[in-house]
PDB file of N, CA and C in Angstrom:
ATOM      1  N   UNK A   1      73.761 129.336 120.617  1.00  0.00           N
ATOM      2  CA  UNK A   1      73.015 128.120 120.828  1.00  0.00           C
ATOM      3  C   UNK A   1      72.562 128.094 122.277  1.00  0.00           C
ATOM      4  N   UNK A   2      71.002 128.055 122.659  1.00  0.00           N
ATOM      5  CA  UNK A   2      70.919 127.725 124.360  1.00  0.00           C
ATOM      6  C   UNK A   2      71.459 126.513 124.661  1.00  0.00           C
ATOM      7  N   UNK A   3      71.637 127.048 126.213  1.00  0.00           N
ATOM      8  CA  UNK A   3      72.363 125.895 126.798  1.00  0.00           C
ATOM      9  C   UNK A   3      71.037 124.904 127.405  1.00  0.00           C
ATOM     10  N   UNK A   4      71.607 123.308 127.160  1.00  0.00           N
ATOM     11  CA  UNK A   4      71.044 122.349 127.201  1.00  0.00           C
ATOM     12  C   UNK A   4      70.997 121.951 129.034  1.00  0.00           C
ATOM     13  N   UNK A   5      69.642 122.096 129.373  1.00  0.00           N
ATOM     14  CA  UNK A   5      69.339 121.942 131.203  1.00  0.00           C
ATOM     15  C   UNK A   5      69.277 120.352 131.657  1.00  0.00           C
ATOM     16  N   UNK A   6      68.563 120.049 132.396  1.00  0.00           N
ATOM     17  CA  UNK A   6      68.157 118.992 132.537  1.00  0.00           C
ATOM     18  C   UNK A   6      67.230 118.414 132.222  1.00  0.00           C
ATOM     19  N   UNK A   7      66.289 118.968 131.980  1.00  0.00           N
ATOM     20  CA  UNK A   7      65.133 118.241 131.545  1.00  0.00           C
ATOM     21  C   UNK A   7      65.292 117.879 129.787  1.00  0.00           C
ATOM     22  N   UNK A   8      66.036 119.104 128.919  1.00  0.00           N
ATOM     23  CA  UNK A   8      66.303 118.797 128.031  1.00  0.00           C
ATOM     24  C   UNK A   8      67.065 117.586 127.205  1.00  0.00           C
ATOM     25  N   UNK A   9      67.905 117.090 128.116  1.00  0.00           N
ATOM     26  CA  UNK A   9      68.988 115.406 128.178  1.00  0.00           C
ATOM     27  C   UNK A   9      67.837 114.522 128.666  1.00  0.00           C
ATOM     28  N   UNK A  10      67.145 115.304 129.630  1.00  0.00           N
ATOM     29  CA  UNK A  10      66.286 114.033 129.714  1.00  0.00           C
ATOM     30  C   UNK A  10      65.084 113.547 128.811  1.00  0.00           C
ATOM     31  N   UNK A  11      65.127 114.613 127.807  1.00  0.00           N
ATOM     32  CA  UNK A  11      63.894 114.443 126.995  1.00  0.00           C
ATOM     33  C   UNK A  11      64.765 113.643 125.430  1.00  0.00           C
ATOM     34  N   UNK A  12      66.003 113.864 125.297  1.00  0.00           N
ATOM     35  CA  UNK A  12      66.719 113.842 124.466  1.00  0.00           C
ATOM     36  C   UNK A  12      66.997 112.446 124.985  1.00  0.00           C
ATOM     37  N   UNK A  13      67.262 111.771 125.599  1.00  0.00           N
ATOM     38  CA  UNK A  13      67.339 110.025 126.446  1.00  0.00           C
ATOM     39  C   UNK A  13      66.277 109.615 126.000  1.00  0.00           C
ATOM     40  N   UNK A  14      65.325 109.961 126.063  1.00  0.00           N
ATOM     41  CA  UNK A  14      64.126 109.512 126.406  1.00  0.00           C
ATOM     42  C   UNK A  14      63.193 109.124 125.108  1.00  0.00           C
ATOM     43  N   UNK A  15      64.116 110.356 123.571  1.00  0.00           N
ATOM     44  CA  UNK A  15      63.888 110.140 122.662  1.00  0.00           C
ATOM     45  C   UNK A  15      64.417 109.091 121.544  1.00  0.00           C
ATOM     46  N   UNK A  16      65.771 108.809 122.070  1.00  0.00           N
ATOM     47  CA  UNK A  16      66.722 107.924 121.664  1.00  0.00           C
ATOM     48  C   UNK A  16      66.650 106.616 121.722  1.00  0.00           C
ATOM     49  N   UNK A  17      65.892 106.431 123.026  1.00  0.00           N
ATOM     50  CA  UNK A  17      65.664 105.117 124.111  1.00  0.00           C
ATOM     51  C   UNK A  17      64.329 104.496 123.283  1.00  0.00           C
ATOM     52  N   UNK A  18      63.342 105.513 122.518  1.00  0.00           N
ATOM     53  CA  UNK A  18      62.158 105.089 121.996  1.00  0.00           C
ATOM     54  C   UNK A  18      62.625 104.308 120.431  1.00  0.00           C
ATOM     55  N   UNK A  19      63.680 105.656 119.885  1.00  0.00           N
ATOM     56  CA  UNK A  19      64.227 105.300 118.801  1.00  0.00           C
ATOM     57  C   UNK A  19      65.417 103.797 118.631  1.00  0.00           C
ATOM     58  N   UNK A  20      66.205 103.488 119.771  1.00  0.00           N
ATOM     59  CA  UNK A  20      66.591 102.410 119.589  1.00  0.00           C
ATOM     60  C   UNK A  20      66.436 101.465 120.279  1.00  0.00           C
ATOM     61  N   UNK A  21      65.930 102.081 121.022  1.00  0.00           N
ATOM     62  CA  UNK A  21      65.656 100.212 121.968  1.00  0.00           C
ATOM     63  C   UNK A  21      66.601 100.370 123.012  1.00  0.00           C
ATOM     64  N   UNK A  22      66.487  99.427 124.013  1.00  0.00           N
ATOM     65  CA  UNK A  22      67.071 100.087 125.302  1.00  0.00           C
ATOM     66  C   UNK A  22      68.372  98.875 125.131  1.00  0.00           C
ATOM     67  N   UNK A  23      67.872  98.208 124.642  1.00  0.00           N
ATOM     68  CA  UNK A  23      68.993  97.426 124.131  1.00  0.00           C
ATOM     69  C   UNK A  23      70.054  97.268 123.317  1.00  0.00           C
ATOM     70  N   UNK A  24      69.941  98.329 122.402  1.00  0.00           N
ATOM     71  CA  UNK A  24      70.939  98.810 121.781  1.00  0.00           C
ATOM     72  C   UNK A  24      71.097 100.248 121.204  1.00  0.00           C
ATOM     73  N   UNK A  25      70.856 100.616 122.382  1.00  0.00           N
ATOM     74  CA  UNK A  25      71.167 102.114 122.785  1.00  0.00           C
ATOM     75  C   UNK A  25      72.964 101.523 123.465  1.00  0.00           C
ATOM     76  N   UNK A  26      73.163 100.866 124.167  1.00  0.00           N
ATOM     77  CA  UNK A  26      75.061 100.483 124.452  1.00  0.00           C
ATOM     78  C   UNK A  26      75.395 100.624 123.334  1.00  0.00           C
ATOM     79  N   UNK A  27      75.069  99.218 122.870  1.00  0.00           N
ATOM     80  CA  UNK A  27      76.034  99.096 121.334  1.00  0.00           C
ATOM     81  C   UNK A  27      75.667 100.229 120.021  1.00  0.00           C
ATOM     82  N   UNK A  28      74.841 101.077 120.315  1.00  0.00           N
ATOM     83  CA  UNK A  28      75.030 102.217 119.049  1.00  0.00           C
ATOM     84  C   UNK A  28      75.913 103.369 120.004  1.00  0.00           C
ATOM     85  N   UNK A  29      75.932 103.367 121.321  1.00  0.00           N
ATOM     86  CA  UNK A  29      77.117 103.862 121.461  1.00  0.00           C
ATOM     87  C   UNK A  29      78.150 103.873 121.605  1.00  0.00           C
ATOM     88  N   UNK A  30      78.381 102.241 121.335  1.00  0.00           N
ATOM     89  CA  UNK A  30      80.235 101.823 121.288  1.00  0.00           C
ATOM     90  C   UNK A  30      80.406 102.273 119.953  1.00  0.00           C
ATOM     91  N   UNK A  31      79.333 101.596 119.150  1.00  0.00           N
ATOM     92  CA  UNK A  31      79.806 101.898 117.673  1.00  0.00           C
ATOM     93  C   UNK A  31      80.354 103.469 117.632  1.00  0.00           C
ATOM     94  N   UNK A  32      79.626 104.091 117.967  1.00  0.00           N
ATOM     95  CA  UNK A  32      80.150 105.939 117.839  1.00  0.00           C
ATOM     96  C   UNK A  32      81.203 106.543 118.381  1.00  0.00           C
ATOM     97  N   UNK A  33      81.143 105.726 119.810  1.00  0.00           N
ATOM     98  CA  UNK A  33      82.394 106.152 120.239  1.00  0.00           C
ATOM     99  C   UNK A  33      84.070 105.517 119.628  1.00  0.00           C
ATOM    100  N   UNK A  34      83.890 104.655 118.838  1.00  0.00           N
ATOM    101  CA  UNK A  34      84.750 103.632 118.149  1.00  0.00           C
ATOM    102  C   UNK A  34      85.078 104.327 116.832  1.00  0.00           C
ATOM    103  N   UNK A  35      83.926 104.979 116.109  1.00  0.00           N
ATOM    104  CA  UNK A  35      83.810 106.043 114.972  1.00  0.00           C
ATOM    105  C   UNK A  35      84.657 106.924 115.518  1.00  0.00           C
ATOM    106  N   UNK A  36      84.175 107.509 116.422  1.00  0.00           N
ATOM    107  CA  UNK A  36      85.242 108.595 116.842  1.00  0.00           C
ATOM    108  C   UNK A  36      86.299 108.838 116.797  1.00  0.00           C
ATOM    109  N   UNK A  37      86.817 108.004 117.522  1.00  0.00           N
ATOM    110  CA  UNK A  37      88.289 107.138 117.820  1.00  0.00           C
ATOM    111  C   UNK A  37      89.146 107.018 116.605  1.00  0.00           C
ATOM    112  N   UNK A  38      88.404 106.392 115.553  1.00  0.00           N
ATOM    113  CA  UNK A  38      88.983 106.232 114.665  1.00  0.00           C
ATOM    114  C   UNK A  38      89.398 107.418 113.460  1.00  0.00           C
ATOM    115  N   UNK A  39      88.709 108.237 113.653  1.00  0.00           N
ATOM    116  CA  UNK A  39      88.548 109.304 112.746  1.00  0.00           C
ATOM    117  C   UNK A  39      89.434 110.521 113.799  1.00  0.00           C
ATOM    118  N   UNK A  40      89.541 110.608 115.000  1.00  0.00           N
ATOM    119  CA  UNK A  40      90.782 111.322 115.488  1.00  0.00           C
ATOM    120  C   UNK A  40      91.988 110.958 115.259  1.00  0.00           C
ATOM    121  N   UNK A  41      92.155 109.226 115.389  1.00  0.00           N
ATOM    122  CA  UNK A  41      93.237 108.704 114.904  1.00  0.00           C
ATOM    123  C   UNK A  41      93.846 109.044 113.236  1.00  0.00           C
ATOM    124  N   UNK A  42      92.718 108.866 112.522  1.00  0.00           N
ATOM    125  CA  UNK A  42      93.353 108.998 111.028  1.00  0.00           C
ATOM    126  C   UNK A  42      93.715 110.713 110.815  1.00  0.00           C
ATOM    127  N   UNK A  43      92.892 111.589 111.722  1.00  0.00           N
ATOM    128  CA  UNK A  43      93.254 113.281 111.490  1.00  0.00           C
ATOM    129  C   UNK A  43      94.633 113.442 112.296  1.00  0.00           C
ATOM    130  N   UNK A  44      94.826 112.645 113.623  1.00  0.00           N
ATOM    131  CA  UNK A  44      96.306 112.673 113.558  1.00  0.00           C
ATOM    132  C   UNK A  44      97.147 112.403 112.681  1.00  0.00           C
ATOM    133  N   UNK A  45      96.719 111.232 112.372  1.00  0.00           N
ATOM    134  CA  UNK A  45      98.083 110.793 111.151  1.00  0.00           C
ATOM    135  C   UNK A  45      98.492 111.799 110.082  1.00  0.00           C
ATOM    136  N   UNK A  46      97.035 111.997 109.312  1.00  0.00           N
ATOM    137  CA  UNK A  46      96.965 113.205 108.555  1.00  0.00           C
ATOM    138  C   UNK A  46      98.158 114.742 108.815  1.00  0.00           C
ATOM    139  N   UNK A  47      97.634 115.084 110.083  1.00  0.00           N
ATOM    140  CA  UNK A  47      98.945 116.379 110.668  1.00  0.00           C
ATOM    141  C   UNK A  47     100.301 115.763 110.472  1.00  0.00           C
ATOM    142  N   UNK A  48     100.240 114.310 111.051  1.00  0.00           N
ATOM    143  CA  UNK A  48     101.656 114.212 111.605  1.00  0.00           C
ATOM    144  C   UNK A  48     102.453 113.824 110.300  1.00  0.00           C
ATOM    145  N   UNK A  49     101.796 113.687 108.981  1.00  0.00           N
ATOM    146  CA  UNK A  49     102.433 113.534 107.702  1.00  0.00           C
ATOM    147  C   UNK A  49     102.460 114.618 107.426  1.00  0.00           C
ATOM    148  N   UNK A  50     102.053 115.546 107.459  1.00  0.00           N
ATOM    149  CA  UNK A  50     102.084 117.028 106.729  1.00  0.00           C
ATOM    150  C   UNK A  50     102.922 117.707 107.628  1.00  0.00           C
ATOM    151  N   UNK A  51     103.205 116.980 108.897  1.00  0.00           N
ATOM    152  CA  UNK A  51     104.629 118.115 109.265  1.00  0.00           C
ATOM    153  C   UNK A  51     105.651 117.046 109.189  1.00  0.00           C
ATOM    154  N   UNK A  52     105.548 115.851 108.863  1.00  0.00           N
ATOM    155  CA  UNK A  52     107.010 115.070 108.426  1.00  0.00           C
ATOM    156  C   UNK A  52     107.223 115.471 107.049  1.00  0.00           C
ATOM    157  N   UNK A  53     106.349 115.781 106.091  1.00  0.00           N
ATOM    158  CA  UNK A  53     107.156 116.103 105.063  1.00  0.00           C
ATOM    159  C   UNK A  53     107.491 117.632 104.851  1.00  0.00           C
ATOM    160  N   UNK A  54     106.753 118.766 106.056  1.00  0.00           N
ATOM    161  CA  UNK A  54     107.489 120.246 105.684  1.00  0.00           C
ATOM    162  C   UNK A  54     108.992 120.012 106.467  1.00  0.00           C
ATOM    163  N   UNK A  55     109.213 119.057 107.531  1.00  0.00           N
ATOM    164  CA  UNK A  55     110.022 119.091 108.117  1.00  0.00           C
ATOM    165  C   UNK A  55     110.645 118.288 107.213  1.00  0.00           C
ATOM    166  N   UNK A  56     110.816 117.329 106.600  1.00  0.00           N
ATOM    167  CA  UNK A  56     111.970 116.852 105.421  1.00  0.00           C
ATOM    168  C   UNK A  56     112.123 117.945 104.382  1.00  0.00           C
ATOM    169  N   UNK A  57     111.456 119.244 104.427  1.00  0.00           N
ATOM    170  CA  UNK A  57     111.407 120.095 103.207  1.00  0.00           C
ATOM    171  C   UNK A  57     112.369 120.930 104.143  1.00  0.00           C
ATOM    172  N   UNK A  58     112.506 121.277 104.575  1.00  0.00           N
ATOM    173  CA  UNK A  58     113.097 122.147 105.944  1.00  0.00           C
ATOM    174  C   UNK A  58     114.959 121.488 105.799  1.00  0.00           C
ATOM    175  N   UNK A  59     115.081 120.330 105.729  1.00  0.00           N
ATOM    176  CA  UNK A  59     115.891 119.668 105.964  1.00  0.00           C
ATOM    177  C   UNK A  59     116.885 119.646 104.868  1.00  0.00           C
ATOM    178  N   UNK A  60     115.687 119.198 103.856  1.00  0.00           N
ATOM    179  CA  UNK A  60     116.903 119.136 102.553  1.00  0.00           C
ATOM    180  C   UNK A  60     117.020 120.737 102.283  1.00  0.00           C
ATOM    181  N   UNK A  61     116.365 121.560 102.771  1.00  0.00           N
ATOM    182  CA  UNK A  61     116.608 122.970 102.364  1.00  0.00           C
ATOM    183  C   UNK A  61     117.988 123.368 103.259  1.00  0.00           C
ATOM    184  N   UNK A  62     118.101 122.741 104.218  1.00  0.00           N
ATOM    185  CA  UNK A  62     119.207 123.163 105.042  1.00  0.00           C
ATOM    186  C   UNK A  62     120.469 122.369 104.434  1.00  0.00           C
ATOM    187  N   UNK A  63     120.538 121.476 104.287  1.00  0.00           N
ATOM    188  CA  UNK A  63     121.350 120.223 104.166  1.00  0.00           C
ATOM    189  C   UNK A  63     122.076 120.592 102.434  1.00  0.00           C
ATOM    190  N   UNK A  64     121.363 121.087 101.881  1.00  0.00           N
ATOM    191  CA  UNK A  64     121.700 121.323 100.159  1.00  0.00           C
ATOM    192  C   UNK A  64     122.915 122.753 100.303  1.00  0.00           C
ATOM    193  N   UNK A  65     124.159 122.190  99.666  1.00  0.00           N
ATOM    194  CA  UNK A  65     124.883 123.285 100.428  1.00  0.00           C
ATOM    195  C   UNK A  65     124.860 124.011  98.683  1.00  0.00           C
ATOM    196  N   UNK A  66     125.586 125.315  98.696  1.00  0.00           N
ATOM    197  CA  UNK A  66     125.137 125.886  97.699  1.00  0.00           C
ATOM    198  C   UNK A  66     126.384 125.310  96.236  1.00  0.00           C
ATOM    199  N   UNK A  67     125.860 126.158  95.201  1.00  0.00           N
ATOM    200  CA  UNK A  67     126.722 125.610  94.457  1.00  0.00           C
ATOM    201  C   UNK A  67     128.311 125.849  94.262  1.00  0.00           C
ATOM    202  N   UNK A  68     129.094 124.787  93.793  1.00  0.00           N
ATOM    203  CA  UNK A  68     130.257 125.778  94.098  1.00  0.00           C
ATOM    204  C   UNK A  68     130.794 126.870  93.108  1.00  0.00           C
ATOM    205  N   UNK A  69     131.662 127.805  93.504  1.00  0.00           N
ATOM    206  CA  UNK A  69     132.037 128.551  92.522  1.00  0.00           C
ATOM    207  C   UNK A  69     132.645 128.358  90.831  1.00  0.00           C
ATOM    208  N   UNK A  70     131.880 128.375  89.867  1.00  0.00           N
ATOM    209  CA  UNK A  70     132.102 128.155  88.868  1.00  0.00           C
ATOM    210  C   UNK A  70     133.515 128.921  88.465  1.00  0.00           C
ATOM    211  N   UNK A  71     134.536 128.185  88.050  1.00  0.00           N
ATOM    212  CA  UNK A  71     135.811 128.854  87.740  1.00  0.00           C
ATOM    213  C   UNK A  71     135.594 129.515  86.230  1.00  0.00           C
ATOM    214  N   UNK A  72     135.797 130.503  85.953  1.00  0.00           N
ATOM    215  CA  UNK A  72     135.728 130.697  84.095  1.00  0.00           C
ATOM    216  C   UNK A  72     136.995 129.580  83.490  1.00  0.00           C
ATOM    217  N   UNK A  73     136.591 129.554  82.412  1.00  0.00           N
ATOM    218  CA  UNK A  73     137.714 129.145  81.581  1.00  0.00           C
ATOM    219  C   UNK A  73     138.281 130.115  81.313  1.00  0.00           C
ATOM    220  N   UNK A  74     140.041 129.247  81.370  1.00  0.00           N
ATOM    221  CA  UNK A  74     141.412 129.907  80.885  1.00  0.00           C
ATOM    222  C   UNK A  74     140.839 130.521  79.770  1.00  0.00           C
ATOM    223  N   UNK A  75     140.551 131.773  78.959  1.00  0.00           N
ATOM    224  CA  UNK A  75     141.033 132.368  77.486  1.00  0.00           C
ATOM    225  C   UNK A  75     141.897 131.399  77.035  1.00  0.00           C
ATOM    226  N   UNK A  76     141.859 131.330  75.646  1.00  0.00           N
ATOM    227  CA  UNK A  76     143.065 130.335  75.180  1.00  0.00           C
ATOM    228  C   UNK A  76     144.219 132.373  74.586  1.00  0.00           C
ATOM    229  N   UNK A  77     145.292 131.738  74.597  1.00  0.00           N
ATOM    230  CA  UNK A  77     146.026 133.535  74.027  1.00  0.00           C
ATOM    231  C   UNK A  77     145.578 133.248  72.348  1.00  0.00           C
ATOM    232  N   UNK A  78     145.824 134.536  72.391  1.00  0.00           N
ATOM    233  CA  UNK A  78     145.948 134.897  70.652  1.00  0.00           C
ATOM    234  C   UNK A  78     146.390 134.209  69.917  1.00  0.00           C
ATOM    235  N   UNK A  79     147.564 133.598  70.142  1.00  0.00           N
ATOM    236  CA  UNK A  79     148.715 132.943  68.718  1.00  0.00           C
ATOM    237  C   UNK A  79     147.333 131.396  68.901  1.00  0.00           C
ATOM    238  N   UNK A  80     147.647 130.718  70.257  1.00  0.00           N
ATOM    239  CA  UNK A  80     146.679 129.623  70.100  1.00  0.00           C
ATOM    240  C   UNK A  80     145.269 129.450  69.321  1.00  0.00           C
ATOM    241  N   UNK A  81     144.656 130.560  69.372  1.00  0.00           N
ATOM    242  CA  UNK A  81     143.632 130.988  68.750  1.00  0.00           C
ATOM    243  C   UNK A  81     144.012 130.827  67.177  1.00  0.00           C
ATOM    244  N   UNK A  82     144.530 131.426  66.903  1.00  0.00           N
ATOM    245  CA  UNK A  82     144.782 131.749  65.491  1.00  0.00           C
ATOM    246  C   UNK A  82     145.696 130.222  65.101  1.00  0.00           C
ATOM    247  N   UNK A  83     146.595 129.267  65.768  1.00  0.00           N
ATOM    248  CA  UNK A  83     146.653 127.886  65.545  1.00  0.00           C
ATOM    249  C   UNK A  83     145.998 127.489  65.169  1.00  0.00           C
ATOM    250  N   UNK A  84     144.311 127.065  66.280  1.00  0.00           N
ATOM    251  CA  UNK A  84     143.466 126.650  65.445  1.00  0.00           C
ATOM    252  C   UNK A  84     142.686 127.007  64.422  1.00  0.00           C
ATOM    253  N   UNK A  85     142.372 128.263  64.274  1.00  0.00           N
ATOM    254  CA  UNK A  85     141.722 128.527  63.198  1.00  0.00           C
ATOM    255  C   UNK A  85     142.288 127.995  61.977  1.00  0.00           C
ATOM    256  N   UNK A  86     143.541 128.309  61.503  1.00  0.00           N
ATOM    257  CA  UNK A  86     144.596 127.452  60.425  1.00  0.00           C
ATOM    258  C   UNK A  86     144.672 125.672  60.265  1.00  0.00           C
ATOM    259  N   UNK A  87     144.676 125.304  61.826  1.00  0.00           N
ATOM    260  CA  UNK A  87     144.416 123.574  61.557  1.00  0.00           C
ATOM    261  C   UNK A  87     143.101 123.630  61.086  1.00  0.00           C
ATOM    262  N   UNK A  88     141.707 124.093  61.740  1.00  0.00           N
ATOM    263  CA  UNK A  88     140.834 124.158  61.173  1.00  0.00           C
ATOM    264  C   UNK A  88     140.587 124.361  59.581  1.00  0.00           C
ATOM    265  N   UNK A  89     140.938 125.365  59.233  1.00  0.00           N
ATOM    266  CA  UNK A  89     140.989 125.867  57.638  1.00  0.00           C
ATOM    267  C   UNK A  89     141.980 124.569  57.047  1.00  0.00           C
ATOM    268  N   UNK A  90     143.113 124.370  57.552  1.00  0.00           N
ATOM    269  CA  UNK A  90     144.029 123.151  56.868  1.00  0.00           C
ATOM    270  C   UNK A  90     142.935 121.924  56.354  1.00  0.00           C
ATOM    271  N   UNK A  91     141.963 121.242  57.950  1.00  0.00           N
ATOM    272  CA  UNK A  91     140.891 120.441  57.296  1.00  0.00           C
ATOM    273  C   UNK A  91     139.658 120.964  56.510  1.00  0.00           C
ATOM    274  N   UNK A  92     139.495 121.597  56.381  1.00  0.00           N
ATOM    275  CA  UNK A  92     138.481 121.942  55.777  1.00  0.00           C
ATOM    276  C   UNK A  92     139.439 122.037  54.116  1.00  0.00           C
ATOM    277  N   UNK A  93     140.196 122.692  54.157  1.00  0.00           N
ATOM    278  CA  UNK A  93     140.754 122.634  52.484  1.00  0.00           C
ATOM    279  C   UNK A  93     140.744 121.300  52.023  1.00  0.00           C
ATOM    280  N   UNK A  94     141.284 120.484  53.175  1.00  0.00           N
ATOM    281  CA  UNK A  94     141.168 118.884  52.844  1.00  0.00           C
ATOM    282  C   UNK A  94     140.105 118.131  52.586  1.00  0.00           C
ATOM    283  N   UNK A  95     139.581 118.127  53.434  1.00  0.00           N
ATOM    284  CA  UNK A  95     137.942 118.267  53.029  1.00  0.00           C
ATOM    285  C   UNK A  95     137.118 118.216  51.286  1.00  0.00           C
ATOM    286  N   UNK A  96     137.872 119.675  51.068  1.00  0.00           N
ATOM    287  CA  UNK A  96     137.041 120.096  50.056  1.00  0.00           C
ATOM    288  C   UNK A  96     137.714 119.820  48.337  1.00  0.00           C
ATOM    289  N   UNK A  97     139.064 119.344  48.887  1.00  0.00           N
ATOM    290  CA  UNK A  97     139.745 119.191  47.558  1.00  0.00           C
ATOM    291  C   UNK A  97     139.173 117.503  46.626  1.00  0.00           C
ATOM    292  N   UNK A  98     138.893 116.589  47.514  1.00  0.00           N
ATOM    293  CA  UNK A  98     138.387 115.670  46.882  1.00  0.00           C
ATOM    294  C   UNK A  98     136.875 115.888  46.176  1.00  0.00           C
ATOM    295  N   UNK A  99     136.634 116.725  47.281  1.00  0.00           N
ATOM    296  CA  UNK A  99     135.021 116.684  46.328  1.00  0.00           C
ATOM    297  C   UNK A  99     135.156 117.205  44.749  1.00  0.00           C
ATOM    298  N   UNK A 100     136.160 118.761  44.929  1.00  0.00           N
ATOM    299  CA  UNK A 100     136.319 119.135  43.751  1.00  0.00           C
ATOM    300  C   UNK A 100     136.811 118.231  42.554  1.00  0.00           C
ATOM    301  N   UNK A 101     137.811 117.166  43.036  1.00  0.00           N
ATOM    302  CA  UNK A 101     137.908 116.458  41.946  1.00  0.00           C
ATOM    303  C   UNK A 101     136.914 115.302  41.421  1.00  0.00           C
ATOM    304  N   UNK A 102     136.369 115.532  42.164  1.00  0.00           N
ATOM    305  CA  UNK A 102     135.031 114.862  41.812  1.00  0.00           C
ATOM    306  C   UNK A 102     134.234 114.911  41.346  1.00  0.00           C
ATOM    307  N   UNK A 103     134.177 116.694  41.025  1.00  0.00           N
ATOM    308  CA  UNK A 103     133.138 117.426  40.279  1.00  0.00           C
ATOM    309  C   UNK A 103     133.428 117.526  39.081  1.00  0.00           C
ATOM    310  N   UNK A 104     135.206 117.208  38.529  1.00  0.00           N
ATOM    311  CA  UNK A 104     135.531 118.281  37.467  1.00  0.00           C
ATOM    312  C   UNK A 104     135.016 117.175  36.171  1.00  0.00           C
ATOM    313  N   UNK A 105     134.705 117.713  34.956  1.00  0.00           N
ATOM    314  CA  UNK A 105     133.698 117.024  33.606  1.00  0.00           C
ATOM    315  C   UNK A 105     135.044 116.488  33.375  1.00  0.00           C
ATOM    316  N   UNK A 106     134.413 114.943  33.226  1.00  0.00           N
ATOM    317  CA  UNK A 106     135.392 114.011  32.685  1.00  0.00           C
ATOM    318  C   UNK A 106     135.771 114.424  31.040  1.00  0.00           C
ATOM    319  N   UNK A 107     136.550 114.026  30.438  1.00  0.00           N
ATOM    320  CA  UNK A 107     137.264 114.026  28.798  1.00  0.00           C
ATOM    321  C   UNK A 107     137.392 112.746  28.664  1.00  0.00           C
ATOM    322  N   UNK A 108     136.674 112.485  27.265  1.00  0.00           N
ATOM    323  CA  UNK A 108     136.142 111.272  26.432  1.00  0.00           C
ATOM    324  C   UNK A 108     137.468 111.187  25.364  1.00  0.00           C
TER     325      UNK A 108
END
């Protein structure tokens, strides 16, 4: 881009001054400079949320301690094993003996 001399600002004033009036050539430049202002302000905020929440991501990543060691379960022994299988089978025979009499053809 060439660089802008003097005569060029002055032609660039001079065009502005026609375009707004000499009178509010100030106030269209408070307004802009106020635009400004405001729109640096909201792009700060913008950053400064996007590193408060990598930095809360950071945090609970540190802070989360790991899991603890899962103990196995006791084996139950053999004989216990085979206990229940028998209480098991005990209800289940129980279970199944009423139905059968339930099934069997009545005699008239």
């Amino acid at each position: 881009m060439p660089n802008l001399g003097p005569m060029e600002w002055i032609l660039i004033l001079l065009v502005l001054i026609l375009l707004f009036g000499a009178k509010k050539l100030p106030d269209t430049a408070k307004a802009l400079g106020q635009s400004l202002r405001l729109f640096k302000k909201e792009t700060s905020k913008l950053s400064d949320e996007e590193e408060a929440k990598q930095a809360t991501v950071r945090a609970e990543a540190q802070t989360v301690a790991p899991p603890p060691a899962q103990i196995p379960p006791a084996t139950p022994s053999v004989e216990e094993r085979l206990r229940a299988l028998e209480e098991e089978n005990r209800k289940l025979r129980e279970t199944q003996q009423p139905v059968s009499s339930q099934n069997e053809p009545r005699s008239n």
